[in-house]
N, C-alpha and C. Protein backbone atom coordinates (compact mmCIF):
# COMPACT_ATOMS: atom_id res chain seq x y z
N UNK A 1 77.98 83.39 99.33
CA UNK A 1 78.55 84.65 99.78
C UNK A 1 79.85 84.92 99.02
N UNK A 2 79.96 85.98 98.31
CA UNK A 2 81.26 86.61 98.04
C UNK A 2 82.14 85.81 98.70
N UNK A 3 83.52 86.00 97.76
CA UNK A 3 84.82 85.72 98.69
C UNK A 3 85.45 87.27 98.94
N UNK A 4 86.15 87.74 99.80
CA UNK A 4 86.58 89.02 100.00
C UNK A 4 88.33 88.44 99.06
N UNK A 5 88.35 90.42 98.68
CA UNK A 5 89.34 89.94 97.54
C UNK A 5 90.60 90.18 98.20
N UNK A 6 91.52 89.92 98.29
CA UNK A 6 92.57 89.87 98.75
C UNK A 6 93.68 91.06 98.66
N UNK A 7 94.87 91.74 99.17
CA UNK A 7 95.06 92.93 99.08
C UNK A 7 96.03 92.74 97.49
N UNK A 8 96.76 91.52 97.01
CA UNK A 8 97.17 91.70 96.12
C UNK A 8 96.48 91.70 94.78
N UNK A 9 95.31 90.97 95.18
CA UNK A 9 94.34 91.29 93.78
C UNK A 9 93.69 92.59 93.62
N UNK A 10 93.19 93.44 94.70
CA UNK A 10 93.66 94.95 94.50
C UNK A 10 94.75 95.31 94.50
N UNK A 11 95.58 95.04 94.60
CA UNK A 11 97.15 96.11 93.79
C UNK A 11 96.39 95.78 92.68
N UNK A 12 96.29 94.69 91.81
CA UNK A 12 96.79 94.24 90.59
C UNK A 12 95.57 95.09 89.78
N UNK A 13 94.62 95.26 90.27
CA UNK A 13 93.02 95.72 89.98
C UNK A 13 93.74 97.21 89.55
N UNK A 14 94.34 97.89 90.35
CA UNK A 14 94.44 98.99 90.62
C UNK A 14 95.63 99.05 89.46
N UNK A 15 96.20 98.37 89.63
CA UNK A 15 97.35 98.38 88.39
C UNK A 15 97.03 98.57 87.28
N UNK A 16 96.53 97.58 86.75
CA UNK A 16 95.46 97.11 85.69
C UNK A 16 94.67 98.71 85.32
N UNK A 17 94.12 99.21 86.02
CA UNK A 17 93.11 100.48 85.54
C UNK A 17 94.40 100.94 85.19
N UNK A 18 95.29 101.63 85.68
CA UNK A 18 95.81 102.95 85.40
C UNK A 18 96.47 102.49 84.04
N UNK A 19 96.86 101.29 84.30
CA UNK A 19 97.63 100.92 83.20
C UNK A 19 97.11 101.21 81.72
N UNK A 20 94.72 101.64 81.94
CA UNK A 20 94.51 101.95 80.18
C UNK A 20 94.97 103.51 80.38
N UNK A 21 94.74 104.12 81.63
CA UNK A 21 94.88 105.66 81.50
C UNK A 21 95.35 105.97 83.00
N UNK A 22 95.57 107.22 83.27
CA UNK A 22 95.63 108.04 84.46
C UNK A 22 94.22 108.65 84.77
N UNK A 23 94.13 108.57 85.96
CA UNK A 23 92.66 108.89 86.53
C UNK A 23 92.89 109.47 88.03
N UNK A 24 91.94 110.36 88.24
CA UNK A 24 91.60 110.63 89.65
C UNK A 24 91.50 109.47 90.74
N UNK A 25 91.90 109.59 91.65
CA UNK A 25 91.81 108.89 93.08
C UNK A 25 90.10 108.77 93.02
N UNK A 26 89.55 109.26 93.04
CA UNK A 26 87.65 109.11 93.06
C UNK A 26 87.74 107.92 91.99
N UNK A 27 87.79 108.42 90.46
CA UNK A 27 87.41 107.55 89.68
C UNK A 27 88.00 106.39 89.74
N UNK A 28 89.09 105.78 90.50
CA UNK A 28 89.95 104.63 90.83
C UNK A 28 89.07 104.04 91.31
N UNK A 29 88.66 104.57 92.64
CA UNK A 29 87.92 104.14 93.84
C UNK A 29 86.96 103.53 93.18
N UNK A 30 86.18 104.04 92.15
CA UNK A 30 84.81 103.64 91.43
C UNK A 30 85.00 102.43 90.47
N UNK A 31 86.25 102.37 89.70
CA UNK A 31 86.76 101.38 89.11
C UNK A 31 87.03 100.08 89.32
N UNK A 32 87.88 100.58 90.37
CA UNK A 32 88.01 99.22 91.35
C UNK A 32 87.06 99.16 92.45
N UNK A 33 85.58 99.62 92.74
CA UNK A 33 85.00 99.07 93.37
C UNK A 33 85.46 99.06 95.24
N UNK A 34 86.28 100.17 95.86
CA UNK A 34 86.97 100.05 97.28
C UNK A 34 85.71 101.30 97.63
N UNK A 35 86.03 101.23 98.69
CA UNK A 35 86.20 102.39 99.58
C UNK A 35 86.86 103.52 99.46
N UNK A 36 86.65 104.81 99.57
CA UNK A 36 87.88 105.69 99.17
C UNK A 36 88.99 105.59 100.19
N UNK A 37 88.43 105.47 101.45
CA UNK A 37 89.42 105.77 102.37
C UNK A 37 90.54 104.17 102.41
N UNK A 38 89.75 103.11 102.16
CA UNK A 38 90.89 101.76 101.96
C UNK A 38 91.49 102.62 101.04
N UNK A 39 91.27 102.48 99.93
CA UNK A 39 91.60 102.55 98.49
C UNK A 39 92.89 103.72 98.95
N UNK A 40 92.67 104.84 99.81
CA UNK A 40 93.89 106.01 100.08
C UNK A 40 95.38 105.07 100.67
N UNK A 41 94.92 104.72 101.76
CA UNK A 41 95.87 103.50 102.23
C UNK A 41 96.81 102.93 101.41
N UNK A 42 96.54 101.83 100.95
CA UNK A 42 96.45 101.00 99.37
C UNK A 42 97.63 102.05 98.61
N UNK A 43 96.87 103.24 97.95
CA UNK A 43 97.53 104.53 96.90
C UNK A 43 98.84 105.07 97.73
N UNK A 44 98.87 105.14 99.02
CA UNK A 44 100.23 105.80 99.63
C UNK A 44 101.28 105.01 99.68
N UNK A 45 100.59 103.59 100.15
CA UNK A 45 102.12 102.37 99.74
C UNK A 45 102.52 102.20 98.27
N UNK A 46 101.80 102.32 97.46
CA UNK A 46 101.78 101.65 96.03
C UNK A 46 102.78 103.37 95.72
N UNK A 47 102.74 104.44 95.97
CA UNK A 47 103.43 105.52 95.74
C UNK A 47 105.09 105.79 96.57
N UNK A 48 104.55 105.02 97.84
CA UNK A 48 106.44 104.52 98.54
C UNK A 48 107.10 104.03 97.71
N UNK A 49 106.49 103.16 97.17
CA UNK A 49 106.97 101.81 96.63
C UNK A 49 107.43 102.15 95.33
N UNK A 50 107.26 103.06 94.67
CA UNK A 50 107.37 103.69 93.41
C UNK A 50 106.98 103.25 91.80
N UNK A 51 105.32 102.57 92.48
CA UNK A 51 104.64 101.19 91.42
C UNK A 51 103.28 102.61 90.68
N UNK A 52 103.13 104.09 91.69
CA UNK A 52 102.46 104.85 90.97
C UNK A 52 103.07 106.28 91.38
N UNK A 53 102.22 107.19 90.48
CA UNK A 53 102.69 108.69 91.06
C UNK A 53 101.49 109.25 90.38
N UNK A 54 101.64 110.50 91.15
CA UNK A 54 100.49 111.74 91.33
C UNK A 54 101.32 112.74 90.39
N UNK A 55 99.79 112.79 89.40
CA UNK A 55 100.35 113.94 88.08
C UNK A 55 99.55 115.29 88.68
N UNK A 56 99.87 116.19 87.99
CA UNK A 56 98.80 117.80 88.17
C UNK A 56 98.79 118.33 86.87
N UNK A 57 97.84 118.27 86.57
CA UNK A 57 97.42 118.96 84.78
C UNK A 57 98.08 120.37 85.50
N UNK A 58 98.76 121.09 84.31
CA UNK A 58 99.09 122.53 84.41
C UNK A 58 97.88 123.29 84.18
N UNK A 59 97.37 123.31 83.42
CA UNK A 59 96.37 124.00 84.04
C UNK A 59 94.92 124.14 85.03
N UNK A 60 95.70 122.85 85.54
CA UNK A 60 94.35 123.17 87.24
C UNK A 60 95.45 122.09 87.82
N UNK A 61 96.16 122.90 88.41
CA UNK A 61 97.02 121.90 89.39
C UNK A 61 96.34 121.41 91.05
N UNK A 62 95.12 122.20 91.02
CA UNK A 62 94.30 121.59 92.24
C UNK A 62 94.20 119.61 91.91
N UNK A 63 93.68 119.83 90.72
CA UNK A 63 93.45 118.16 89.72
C UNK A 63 94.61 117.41 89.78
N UNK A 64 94.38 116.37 90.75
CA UNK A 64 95.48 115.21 90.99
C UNK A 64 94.97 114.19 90.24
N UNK A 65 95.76 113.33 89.86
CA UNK A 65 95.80 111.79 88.63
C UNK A 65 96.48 111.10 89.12
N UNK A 66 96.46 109.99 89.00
CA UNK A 66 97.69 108.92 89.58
C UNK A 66 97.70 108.58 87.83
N UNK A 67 98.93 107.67 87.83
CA UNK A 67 99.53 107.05 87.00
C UNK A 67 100.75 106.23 87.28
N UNK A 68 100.80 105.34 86.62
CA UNK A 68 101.47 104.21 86.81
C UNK A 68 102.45 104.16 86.40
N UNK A 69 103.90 104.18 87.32
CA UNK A 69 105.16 104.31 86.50
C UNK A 69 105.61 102.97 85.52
N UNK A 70 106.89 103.32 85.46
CA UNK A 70 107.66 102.13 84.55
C UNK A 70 107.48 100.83 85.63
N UNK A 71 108.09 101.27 86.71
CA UNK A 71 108.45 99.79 87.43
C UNK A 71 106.99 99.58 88.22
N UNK A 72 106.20 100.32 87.90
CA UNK A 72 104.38 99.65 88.52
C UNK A 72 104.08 98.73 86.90
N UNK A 73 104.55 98.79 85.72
CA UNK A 73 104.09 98.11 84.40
C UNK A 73 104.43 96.84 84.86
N UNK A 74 106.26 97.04 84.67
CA UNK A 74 107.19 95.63 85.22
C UNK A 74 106.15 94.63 86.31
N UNK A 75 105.82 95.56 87.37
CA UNK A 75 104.94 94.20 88.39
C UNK A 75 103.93 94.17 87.98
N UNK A 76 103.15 94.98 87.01
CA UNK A 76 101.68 94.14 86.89
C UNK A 76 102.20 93.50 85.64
N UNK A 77 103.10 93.49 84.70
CA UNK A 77 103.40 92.12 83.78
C UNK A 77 103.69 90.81 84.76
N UNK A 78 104.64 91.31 85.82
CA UNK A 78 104.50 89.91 86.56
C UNK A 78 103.55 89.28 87.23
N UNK A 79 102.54 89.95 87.61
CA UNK A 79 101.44 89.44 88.44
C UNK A 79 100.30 88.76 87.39
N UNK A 80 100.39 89.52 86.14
CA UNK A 80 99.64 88.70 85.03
C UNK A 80 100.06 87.45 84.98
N UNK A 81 101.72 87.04 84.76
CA UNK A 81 102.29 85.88 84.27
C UNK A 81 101.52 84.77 86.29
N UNK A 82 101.87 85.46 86.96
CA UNK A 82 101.36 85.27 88.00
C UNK A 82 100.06 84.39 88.33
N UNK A 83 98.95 85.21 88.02
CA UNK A 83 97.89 84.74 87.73
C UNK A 83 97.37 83.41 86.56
N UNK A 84 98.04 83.90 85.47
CA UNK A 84 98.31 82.49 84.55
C UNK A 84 99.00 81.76 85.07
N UNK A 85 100.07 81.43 85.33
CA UNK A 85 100.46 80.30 86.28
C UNK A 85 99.26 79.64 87.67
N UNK A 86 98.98 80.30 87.99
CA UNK A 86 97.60 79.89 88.92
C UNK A 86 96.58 79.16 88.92
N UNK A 87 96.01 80.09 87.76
CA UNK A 87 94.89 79.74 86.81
C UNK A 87 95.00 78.51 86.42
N UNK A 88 96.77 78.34 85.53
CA UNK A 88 96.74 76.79 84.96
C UNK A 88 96.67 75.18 86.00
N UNK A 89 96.74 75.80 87.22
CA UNK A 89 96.80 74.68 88.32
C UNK A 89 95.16 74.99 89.01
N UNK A 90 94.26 75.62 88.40
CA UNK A 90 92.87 76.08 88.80
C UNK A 90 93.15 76.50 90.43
N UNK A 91 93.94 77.25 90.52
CA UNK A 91 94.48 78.15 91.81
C UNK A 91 93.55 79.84 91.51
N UNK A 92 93.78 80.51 92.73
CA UNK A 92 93.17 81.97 92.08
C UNK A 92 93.97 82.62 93.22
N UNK A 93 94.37 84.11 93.14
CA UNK A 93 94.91 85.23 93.80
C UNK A 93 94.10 86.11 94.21
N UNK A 94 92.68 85.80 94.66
CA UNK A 94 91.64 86.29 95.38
C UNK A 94 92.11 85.94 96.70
C-alpha cells in the first residue's frame, strides 16, 4: 500500500512545479496529483506565508496563475539541501 505523502512533501511538490513555470490552480492540482479542494487549502497558506502569489494576464484578468516568489525559491533550495541530507542517512520526507 502507498505511503500517504506528507504535507511538507507537498509544499515542496508544489514548489518544485511552479518553480519550471506559473500555472493555473487546476493545472497544479493535476501536477501534483491533490485534490483541488486540499490543494486550495495548501495554496492560501503557502500565499500568507509569502512562498507564492496569484498573477492575472492583462489581457484576461478572469485567468489566475500562481507563481512562486523570491522567498518561496529560498525554501525550496532549502528543502532540496533538506532532502539530500535525508536521503544521505536513507531517511525520506514523505
Amino acid at each position: 500500500m502507498p505511503r500517504k505523502r506528507s504535507r511538507l512533501f507537498i509544499i515542496m511538490e508544489i514548489l518544485e512545479a511552479l518553480n519550471d513555470a506559473p500555472m493555473t490552480p487546476t493545472r497544479l492540482a493535476t501536477v501534483v496529483n491533490l485534490p483541488y479542494d486540499r490543494m486550495r487549502r495548501i495554496i492560501k497558506d503557502l500565499e500568507e506565508r509569502g512562498l507564492i502569489e496569484r498573477l492575472r494576464r492583462e489581457n484576461s484578468p478572469s485567468v489566475t496563475y500562481l507563481a512562486i516568489t523570491d522567498r518561496g525559491v529560498k525554501l525550496l533550495r532549502e528543502l532540496r539541501k533538506l532532502k539530500k541530507l535525508l536521503n544521505d542517512f536513507d531517511l525520506d520526507i514523505i
